[in-house]
C-alpha atoms as a PDB file:
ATOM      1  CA  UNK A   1      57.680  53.577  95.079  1.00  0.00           C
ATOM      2  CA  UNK A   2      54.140  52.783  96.693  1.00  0.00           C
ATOM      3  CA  UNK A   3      54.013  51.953 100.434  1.00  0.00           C
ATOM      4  CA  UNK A   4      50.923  50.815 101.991  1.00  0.00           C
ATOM      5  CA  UNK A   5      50.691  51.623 106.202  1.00  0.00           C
ATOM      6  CA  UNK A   6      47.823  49.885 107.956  1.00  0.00           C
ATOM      7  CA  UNK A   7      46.285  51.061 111.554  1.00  0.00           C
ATOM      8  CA  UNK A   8      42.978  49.965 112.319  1.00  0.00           C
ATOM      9  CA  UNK A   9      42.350  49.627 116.066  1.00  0.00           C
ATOM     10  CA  UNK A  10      42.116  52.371 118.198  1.00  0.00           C
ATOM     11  CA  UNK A  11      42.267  56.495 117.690  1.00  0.00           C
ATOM     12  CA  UNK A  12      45.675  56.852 120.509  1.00  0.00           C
ATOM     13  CA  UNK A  13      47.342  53.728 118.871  1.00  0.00           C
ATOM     14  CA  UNK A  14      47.113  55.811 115.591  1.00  0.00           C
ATOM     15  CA  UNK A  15      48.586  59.128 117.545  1.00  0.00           C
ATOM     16  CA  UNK A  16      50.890  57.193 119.289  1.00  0.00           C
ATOM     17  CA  UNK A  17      52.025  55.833 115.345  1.00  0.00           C
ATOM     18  CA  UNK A  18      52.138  59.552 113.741  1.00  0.00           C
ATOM     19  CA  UNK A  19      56.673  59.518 114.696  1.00  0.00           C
ATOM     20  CA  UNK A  20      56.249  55.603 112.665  1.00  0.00           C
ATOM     21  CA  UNK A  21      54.644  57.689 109.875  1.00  0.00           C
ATOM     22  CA  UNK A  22      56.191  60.821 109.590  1.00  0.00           C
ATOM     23  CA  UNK A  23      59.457  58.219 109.273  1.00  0.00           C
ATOM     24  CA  UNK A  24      58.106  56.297 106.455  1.00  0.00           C
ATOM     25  CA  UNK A  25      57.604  59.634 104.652  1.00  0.00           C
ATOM     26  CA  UNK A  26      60.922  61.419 105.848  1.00  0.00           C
ATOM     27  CA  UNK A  27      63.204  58.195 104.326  1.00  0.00           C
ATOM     28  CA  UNK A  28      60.741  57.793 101.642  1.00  0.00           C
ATOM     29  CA  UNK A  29      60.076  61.514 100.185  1.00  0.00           C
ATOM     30  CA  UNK A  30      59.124  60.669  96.816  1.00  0.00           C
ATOM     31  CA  UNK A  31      56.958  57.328  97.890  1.00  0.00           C
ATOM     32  CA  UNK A  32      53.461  57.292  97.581  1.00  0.00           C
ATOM     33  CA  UNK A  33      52.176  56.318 101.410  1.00  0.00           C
ATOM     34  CA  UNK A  34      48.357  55.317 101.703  1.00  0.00           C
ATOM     35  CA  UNK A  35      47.387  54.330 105.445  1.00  0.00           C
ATOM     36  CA  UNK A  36      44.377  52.121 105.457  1.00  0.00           C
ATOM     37  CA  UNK A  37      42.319  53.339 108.781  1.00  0.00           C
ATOM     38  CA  UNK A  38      39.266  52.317 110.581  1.00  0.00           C
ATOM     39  CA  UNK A  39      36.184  54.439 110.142  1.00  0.00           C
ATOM     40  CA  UNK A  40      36.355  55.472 113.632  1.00  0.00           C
ATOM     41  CA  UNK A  41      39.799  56.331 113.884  1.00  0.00           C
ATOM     42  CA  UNK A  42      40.545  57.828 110.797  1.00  0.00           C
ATOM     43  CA  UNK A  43      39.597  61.717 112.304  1.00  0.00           C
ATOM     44  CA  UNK A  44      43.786  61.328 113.561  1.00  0.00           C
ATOM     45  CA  UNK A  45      45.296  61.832 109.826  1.00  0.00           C
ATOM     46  CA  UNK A  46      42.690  63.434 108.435  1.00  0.00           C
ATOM     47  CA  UNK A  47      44.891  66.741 108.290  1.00  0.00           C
ATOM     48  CA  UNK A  48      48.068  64.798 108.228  1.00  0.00           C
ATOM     49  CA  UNK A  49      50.133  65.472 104.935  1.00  0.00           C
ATOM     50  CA  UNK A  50      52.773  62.681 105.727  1.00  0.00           C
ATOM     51  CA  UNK A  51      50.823  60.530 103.589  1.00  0.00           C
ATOM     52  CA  UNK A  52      49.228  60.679 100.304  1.00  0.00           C
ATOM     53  CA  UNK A  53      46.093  58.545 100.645  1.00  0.00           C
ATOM     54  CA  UNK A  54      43.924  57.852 103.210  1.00  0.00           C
ATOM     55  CA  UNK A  55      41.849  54.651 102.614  1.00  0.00           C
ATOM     56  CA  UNK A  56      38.888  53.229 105.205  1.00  0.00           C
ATOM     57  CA  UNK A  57      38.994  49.800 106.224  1.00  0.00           C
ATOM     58  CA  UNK A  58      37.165  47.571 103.972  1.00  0.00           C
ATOM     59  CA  UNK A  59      37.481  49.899 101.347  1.00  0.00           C
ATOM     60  CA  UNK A  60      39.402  49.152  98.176  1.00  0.00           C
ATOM     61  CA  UNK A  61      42.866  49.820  97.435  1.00  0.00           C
ATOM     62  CA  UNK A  62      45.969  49.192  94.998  1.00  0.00           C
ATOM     63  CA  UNK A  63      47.537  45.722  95.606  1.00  0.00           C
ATOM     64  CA  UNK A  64      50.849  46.652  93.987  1.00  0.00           C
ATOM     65  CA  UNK A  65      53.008  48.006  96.588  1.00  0.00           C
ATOM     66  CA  UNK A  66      56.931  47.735  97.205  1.00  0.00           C
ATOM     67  CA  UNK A  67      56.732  47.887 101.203  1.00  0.00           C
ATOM     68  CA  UNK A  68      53.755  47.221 103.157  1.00  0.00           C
ATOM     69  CA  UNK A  69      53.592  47.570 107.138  1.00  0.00           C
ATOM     70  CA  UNK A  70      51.079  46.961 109.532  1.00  0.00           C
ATOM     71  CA  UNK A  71      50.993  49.497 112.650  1.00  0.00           C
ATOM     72  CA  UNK A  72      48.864  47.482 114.910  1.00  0.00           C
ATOM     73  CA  UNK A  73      49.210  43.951 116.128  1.00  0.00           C
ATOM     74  CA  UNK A  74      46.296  42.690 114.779  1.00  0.00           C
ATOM     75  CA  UNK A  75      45.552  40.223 112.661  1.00  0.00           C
ATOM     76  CA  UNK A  76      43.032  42.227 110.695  1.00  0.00           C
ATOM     77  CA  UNK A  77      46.046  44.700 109.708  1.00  0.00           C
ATOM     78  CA  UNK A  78      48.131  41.843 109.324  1.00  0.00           C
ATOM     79  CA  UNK A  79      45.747  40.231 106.767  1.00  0.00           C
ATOM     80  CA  UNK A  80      45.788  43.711 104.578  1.00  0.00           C
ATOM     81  CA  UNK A  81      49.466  43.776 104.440  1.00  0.00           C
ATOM     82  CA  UNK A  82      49.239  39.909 103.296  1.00  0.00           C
ATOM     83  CA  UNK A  83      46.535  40.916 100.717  1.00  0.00           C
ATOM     84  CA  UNK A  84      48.756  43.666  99.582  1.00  0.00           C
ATOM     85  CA  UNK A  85      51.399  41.764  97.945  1.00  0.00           C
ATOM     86  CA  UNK A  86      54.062  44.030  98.594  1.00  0.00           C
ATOM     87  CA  UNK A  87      57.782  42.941  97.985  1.00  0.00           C
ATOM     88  CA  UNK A  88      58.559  43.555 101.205  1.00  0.00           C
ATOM     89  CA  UNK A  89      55.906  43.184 104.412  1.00  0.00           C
ATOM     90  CA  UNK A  90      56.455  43.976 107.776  1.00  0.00           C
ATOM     91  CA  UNK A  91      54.462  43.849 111.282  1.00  0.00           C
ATOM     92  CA  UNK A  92      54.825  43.137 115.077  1.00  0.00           C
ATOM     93  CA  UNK A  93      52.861  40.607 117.816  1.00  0.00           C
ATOM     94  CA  UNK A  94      53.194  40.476 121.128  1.00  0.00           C
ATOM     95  CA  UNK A  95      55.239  37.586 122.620  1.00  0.00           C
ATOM     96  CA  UNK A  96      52.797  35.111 123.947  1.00  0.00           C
ATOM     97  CA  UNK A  97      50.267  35.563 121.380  1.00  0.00           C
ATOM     98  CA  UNK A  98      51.422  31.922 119.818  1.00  0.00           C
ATOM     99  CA  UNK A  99      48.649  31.871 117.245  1.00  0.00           C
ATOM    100  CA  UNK A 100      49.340  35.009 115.945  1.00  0.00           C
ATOM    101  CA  UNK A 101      53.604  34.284 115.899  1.00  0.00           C
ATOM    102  CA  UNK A 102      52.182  30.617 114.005  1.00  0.00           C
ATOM    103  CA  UNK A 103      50.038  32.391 111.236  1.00  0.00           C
ATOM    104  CA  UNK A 104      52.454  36.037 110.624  1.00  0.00           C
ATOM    105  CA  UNK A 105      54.162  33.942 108.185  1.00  0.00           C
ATOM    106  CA  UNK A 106      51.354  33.769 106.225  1.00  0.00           C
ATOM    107  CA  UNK A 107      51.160  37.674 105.560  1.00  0.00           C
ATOM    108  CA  UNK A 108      54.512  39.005 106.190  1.00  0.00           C
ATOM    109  CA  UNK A 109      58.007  38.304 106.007  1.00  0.00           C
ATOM    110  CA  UNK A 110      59.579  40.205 108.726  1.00  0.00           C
ATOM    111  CA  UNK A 111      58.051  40.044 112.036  1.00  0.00           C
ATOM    112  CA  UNK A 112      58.982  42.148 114.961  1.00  0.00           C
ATOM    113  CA  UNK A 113      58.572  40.418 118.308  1.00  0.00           C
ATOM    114  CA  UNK A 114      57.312  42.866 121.065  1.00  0.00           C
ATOM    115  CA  UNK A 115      58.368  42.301 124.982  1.00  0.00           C
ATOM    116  CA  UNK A 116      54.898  44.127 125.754  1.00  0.00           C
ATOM    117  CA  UNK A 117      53.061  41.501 127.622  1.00  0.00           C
ATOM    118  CA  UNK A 118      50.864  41.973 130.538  1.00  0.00           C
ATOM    119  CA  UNK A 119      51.408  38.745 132.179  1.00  0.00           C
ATOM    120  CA  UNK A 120      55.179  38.734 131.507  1.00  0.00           C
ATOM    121  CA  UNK A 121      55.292  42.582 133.114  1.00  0.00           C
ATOM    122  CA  UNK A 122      53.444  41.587 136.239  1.00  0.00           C
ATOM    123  CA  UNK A 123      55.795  37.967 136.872  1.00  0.00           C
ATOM    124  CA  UNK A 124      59.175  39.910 136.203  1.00  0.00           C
ATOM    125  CA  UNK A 125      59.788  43.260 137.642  1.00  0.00           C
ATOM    126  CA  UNK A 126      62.834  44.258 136.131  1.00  0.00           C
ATOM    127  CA  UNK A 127      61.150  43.354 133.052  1.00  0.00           C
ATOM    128  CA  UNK A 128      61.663  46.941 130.974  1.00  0.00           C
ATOM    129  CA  UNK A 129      58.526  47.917 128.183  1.00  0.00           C
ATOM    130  CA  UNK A 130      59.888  49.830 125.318  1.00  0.00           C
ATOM    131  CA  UNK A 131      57.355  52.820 124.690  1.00  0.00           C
ATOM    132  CA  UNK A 132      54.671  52.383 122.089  1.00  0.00           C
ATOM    133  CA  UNK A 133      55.909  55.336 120.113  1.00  0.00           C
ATOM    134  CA  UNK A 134      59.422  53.824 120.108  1.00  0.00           C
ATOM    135  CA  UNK A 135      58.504  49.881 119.306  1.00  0.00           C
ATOM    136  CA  UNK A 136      57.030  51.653 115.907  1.00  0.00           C
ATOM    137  CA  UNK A 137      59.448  53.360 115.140  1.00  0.00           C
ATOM    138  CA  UNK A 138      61.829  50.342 115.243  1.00  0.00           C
ATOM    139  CA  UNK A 139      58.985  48.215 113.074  1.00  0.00           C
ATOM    140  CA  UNK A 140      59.256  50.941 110.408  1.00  0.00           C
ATOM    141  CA  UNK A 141      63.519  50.710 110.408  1.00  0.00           C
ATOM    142  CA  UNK A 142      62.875  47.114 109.759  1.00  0.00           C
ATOM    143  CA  UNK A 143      60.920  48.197 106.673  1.00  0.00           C
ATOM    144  CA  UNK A 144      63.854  50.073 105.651  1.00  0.00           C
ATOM    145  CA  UNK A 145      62.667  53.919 107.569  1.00  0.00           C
ATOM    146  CA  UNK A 146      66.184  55.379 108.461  1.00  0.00           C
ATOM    147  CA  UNK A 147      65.540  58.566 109.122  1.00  0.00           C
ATOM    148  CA  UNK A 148      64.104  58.473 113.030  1.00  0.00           C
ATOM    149  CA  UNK A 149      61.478  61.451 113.713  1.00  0.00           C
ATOM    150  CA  UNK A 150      59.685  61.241 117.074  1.00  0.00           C
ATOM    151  CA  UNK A 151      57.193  64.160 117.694  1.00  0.00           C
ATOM    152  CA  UNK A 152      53.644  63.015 117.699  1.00  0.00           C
ATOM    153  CA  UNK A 153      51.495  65.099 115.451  1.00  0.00           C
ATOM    154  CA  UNK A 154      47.983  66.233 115.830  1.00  0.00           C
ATOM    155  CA  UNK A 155      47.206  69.782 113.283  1.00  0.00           C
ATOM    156  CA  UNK A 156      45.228  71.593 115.613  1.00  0.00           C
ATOM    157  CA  UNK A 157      44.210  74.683 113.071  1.00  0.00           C
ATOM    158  CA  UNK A 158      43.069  78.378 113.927  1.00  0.00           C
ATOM    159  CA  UNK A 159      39.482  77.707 113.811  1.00  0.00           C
ATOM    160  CA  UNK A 160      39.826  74.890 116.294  1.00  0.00           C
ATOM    161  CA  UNK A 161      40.998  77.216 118.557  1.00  0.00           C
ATOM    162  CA  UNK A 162      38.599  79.926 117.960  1.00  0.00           C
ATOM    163  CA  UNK A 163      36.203  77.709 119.072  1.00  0.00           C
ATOM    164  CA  UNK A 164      37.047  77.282 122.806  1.00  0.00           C
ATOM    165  CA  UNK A 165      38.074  80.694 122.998  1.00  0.00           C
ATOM    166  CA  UNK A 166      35.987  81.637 125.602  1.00  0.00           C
ATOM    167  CA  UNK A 167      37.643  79.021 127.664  1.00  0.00           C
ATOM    168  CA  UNK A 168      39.755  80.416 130.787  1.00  0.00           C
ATOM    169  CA  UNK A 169      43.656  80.438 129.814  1.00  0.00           C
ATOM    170  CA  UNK A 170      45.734  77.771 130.973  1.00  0.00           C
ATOM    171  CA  UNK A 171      42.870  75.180 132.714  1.00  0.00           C
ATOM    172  CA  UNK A 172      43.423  72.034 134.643  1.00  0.00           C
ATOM    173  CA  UNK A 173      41.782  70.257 132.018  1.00  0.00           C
ATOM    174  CA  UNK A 174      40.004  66.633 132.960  1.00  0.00           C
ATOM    175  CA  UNK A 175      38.846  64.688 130.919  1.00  0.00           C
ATOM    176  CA  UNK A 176      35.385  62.277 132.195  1.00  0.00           C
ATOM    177  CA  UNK A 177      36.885  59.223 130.482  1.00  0.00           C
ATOM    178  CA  UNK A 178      34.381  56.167 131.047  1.00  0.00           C
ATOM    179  CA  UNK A 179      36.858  54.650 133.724  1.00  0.00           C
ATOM    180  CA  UNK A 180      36.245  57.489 136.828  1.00  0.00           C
ATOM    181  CA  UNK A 181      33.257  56.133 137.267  1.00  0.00           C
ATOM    182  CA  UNK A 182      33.953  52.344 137.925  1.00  0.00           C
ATOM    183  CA  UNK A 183      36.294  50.279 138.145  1.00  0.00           C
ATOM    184  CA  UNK A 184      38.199  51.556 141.477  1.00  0.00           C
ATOM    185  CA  UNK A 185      36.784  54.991 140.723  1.00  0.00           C
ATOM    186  CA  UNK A 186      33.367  56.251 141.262  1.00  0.00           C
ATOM    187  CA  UNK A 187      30.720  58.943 140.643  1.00  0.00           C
ATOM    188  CA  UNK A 188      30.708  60.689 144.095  1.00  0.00           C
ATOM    189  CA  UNK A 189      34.695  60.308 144.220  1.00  0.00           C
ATOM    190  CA  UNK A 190      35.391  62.301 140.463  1.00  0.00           C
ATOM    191  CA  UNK A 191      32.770  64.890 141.663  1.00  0.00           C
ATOM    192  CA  UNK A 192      34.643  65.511 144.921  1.00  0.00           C
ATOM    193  CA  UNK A 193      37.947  65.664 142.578  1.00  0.00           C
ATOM    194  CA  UNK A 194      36.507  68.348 140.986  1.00  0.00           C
ATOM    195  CA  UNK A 195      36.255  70.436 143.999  1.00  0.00           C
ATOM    196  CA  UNK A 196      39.647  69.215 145.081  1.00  0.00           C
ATOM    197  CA  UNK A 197      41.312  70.242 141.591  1.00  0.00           C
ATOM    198  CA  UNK A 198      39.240  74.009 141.602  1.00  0.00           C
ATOM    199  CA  UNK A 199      41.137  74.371 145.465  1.00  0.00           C
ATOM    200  CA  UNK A 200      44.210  74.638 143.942  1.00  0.00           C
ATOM    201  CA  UNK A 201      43.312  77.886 142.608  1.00  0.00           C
ATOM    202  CA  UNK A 202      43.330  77.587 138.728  1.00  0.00           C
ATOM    203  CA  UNK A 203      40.152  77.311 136.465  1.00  0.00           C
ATOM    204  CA  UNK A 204      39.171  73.686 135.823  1.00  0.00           C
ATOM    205  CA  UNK A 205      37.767  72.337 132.721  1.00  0.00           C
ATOM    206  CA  UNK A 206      36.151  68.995 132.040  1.00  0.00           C
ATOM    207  CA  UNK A 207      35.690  67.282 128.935  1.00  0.00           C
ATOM    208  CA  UNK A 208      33.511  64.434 128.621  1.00  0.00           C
ATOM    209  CA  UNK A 209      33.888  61.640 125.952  1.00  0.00           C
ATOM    210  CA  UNK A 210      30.116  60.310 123.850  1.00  0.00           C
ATOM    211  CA  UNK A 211      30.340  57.238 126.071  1.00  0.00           C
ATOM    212  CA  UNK A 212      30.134  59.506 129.306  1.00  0.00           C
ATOM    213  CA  UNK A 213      27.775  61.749 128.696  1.00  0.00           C
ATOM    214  CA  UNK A 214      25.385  60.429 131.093  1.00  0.00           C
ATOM    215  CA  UNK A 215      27.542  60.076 133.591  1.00  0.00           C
ATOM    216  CA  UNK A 216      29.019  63.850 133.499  1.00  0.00           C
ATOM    217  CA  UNK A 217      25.492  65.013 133.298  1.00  0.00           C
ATOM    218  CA  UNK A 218      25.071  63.725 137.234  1.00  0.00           C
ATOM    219  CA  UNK A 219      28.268  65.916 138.240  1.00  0.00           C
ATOM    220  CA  UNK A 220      27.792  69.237 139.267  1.00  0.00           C
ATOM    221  CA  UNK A 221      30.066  72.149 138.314  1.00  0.00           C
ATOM    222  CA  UNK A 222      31.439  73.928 140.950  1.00  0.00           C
ATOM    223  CA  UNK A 223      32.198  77.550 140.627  1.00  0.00           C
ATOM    224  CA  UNK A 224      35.249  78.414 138.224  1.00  0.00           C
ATOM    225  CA  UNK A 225      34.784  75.151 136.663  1.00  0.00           C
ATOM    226  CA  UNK A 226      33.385  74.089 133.148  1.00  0.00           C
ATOM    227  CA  UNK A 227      31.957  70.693 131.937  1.00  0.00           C
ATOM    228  CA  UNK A 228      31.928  70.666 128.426  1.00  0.00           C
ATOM    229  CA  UNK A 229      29.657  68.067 126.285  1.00  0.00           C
ATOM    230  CA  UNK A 230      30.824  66.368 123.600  1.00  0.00           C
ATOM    231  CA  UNK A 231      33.237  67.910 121.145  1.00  0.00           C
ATOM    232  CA  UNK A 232      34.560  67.456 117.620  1.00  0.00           C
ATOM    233  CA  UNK A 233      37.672  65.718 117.854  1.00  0.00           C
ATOM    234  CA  UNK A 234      40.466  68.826 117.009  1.00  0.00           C
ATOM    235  CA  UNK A 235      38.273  71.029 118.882  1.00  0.00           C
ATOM    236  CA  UNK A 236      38.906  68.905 121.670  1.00  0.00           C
ATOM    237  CA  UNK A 237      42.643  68.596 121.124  1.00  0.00           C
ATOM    238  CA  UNK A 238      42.424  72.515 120.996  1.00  0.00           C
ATOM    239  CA  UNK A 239      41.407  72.242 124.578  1.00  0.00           C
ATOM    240  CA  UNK A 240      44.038  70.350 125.589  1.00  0.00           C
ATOM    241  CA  UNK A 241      46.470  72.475 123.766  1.00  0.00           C
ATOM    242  CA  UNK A 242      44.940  75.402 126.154  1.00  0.00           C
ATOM    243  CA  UNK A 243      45.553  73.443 129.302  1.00  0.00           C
ATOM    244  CA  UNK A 244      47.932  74.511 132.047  1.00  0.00           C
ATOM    245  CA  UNK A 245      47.471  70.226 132.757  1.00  0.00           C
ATOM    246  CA  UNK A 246      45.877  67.605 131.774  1.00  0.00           C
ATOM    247  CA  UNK A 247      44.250  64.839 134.220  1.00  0.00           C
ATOM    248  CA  UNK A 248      42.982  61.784 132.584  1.00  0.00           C
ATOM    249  CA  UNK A 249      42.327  57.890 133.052  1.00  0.00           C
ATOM    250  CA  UNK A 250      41.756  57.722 129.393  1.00  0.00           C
ATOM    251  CA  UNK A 251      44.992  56.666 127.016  1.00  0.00           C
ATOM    252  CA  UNK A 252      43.338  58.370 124.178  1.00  0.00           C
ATOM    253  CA  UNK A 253      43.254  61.563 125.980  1.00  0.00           C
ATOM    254  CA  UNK A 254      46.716  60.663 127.573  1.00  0.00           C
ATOM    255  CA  UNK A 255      48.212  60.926 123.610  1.00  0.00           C
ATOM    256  CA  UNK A 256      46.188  63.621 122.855  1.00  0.00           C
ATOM    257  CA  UNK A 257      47.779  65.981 125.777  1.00  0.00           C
ATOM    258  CA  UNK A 258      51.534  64.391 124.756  1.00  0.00           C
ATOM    259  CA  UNK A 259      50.538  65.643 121.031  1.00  0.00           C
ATOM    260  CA  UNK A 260      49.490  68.943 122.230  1.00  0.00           C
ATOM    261  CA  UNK A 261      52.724  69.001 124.569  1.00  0.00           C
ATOM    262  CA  UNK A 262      51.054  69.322 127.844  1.00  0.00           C
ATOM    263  CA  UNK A 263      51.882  67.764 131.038  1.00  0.00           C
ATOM    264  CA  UNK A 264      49.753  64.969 131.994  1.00  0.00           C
ATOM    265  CA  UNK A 265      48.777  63.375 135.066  1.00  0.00           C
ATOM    266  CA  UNK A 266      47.062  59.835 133.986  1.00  0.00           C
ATOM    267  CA  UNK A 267      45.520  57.397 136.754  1.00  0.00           C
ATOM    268  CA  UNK A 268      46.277  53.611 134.950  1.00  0.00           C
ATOM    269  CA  UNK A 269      44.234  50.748 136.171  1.00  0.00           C
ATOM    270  CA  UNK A 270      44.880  48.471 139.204  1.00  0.00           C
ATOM    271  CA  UNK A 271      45.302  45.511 136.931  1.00  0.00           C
ATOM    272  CA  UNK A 272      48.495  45.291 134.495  1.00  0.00           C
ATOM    273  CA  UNK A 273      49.451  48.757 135.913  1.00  0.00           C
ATOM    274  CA  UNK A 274      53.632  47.779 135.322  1.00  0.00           C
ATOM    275  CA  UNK A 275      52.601  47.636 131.345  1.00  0.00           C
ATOM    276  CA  UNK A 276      50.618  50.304 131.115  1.00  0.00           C
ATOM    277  CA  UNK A 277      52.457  52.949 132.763  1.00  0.00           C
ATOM    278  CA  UNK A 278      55.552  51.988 130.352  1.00  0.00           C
ATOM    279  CA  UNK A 279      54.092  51.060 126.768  1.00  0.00           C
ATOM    280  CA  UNK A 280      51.417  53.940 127.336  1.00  0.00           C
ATOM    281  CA  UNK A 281      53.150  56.226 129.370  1.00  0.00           C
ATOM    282  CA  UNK A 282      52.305  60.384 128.142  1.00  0.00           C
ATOM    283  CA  UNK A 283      55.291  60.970 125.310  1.00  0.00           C
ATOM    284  CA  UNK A 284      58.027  63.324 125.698  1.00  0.00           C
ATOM    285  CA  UNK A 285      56.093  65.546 128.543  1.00  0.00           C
ATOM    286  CA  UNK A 286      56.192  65.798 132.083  1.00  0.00           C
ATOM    287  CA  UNK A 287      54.230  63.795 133.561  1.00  0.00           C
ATOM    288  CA  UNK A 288      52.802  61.620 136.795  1.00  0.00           C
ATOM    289  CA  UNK A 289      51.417  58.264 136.760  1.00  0.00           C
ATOM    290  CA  UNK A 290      49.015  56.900 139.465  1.00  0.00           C
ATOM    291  CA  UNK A 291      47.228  53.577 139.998  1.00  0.00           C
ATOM    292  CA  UNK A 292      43.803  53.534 140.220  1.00  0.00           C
ATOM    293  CA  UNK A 293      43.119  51.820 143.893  1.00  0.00           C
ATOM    294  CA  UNK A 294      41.644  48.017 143.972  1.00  0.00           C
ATOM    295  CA  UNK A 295      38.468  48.870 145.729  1.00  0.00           C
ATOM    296  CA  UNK A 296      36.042  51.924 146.100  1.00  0.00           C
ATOM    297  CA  UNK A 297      36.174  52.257 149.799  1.00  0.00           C
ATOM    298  CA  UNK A 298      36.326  55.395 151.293  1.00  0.00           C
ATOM    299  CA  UNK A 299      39.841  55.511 152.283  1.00  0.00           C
ATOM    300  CA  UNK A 300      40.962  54.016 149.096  1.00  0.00           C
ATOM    301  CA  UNK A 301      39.335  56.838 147.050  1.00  0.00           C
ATOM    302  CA  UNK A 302      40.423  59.635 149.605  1.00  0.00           C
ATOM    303  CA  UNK A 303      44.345  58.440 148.873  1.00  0.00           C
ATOM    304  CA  UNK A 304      44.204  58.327 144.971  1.00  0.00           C
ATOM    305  CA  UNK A 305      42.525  61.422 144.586  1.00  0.00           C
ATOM    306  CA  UNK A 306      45.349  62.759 146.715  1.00  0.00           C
ATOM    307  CA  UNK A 307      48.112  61.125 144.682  1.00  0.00           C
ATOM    308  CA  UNK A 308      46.468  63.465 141.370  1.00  0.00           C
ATOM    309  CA  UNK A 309      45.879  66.770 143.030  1.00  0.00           C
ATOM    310  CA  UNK A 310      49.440  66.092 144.664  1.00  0.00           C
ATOM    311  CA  UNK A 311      50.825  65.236 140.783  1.00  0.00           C
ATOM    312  CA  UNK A 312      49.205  68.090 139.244  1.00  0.00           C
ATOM    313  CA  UNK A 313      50.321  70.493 142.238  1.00  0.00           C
ATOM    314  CA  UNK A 314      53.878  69.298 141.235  1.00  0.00           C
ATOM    315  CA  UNK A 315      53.356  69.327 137.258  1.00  0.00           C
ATOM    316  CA  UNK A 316      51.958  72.911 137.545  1.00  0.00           C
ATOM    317  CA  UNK A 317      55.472  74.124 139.816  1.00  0.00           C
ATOM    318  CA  UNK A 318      57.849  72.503 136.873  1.00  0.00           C
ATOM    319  CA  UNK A 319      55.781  75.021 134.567  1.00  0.00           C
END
């Protein structure tokens, strides 16, 4: 049997579909599974041995597979599961996305609906958002995936850890997504969270993302704390892995700290903040979820740094 998975958006949609994989392989052991990636997030299953060929977007593969499923609700992963020809094809939309529930037919057969819709989430309160881990893993059952495994999987190896191993043991790790410094966060507010986070008496480490690199380099370290530039992707995982906590706006970091089973405090935006904290929500750890305030003012900022230092005071006593 040949099986052809397809996730080509974004490198935590991929973690967050590792349970969806290792599912496919678990009720399919002898199948041959290629997963058709994007360039960029391809680094997730690089290491990953639940599947048998790894295959970047726009690159060639096989067009004779029995079951073909697309990960992502997309229609550029729907389109590869059309082009597959598989006997059987399988992906997911999101309810009001009408042109995309009009033109699935085209490339699949079954089509999961998903409840995950900001505007819907926001109108109805009691409206309840099935995790993004388990919405997968109920695509894959549709594809015929019986056996249910949910662990997210990231192979951190030895060397990755040798790496950081000057690092202090057990850090508040936070990570300098873009979004602390905009967007109901700022520059002067993440450096005073810094000194806020070091007060509670633990070492604090900061890692900073390519696309804030020139923001970190305006923060200043205070003492017993480490930014770090930069880092290879499992190296950075291997940080997180070390971490007594993990603080983060950033949903890729937010399923990288679930991965390396860490408790996680993650600050969601203002806007669509009902969705986000359920579909995206850290996996299967401990965890706190704040709102990121409306405005910058001064009192704003003050409270929502509170509400982190407060979550990670309370994520570091359940330790």
């Amino acid at each position: 049997m040949r099986i052809l998975l397809t996730r080509t958006d974004r490198i935590g949609d991929l973690i967050l579909s590792t349970p969806a994989i290792a599912s496919i392989r678990a009720s399919f052991p002898s199948a041959r599974v290629t997963l058709v990636t994007s360039k960029y997030n391809r680094v997730v299953m690089e290491r990953n041995d639940d599947i048998d060929e790894l295959v970047a977007l726009n690159g060639s593969f096989r067009r004779d597979y029995d079951i073909a499923v697309a990960l992502a609700p997309r229609i550029t992963d729907l389109r590869i599961v059309g082009a597959s020809r598989a006997k059987r094809r399988v992906g997911y939309t999101y309810a009001r996305r009408w042109f995309a529930r009009l033109t699935a037919p085209a490339f699949v057969d079954t089509l999961m609906i998903s409840e995950a819709d900001p505007v819907l989430c926001e109108r109805d309160p009691a409206l309840r958002i099935r995790h993004e881990v388990d919405q997968l893993l109920d695509l894959v059952a549709l594809a015929g995936a019986r056996t249910r495994i949910t662990r997210l999987r990231l192979d951190v190896r030895e060397e990755d850890r040798r790496a950081i191993e000057a690092l202090p043991e057990h850090p508040i790790v936070l990570h300098l997504g873009r979004r602390w410094f905009d967007q109901g966060s700022s520059i002067d507010s993440t450096q005073r969270l810094l000194r806020e986070l070091v007060a509670l008496g633990r070492p604090v480490v900061a890692t900073t993302p390519r696309e804030s690199v020139e923001y970190a380099a305006r923060l200043e370290a205070p003492p017993r704390c480490r930014i770090l530039g930069h880092l290879p992707f499992f190296t950075w995982a291997a940080v997180f892995e070390r971490a007594s906590c993990v603080v983060t706006v950033d949903t890729a970091a937010t399923h990288v700290a679930s991965a390396m089973r860490r408790p996680t405090v993650v600050a969601f935006e203002n806007r669509y903040f009902r969705l986000s904290s359920q579909e995206w929500a850290p996996y299967q750890v401990p965890s706190v979820l704040v709102r990121k305030p409306a405005s910058k003012d001064t009192g704003s900022l003050a409270a929502f740094r509170n509400e982190i230092v407060s979550g990670v005071q309370e994520l570091l006593g359940k330790a």
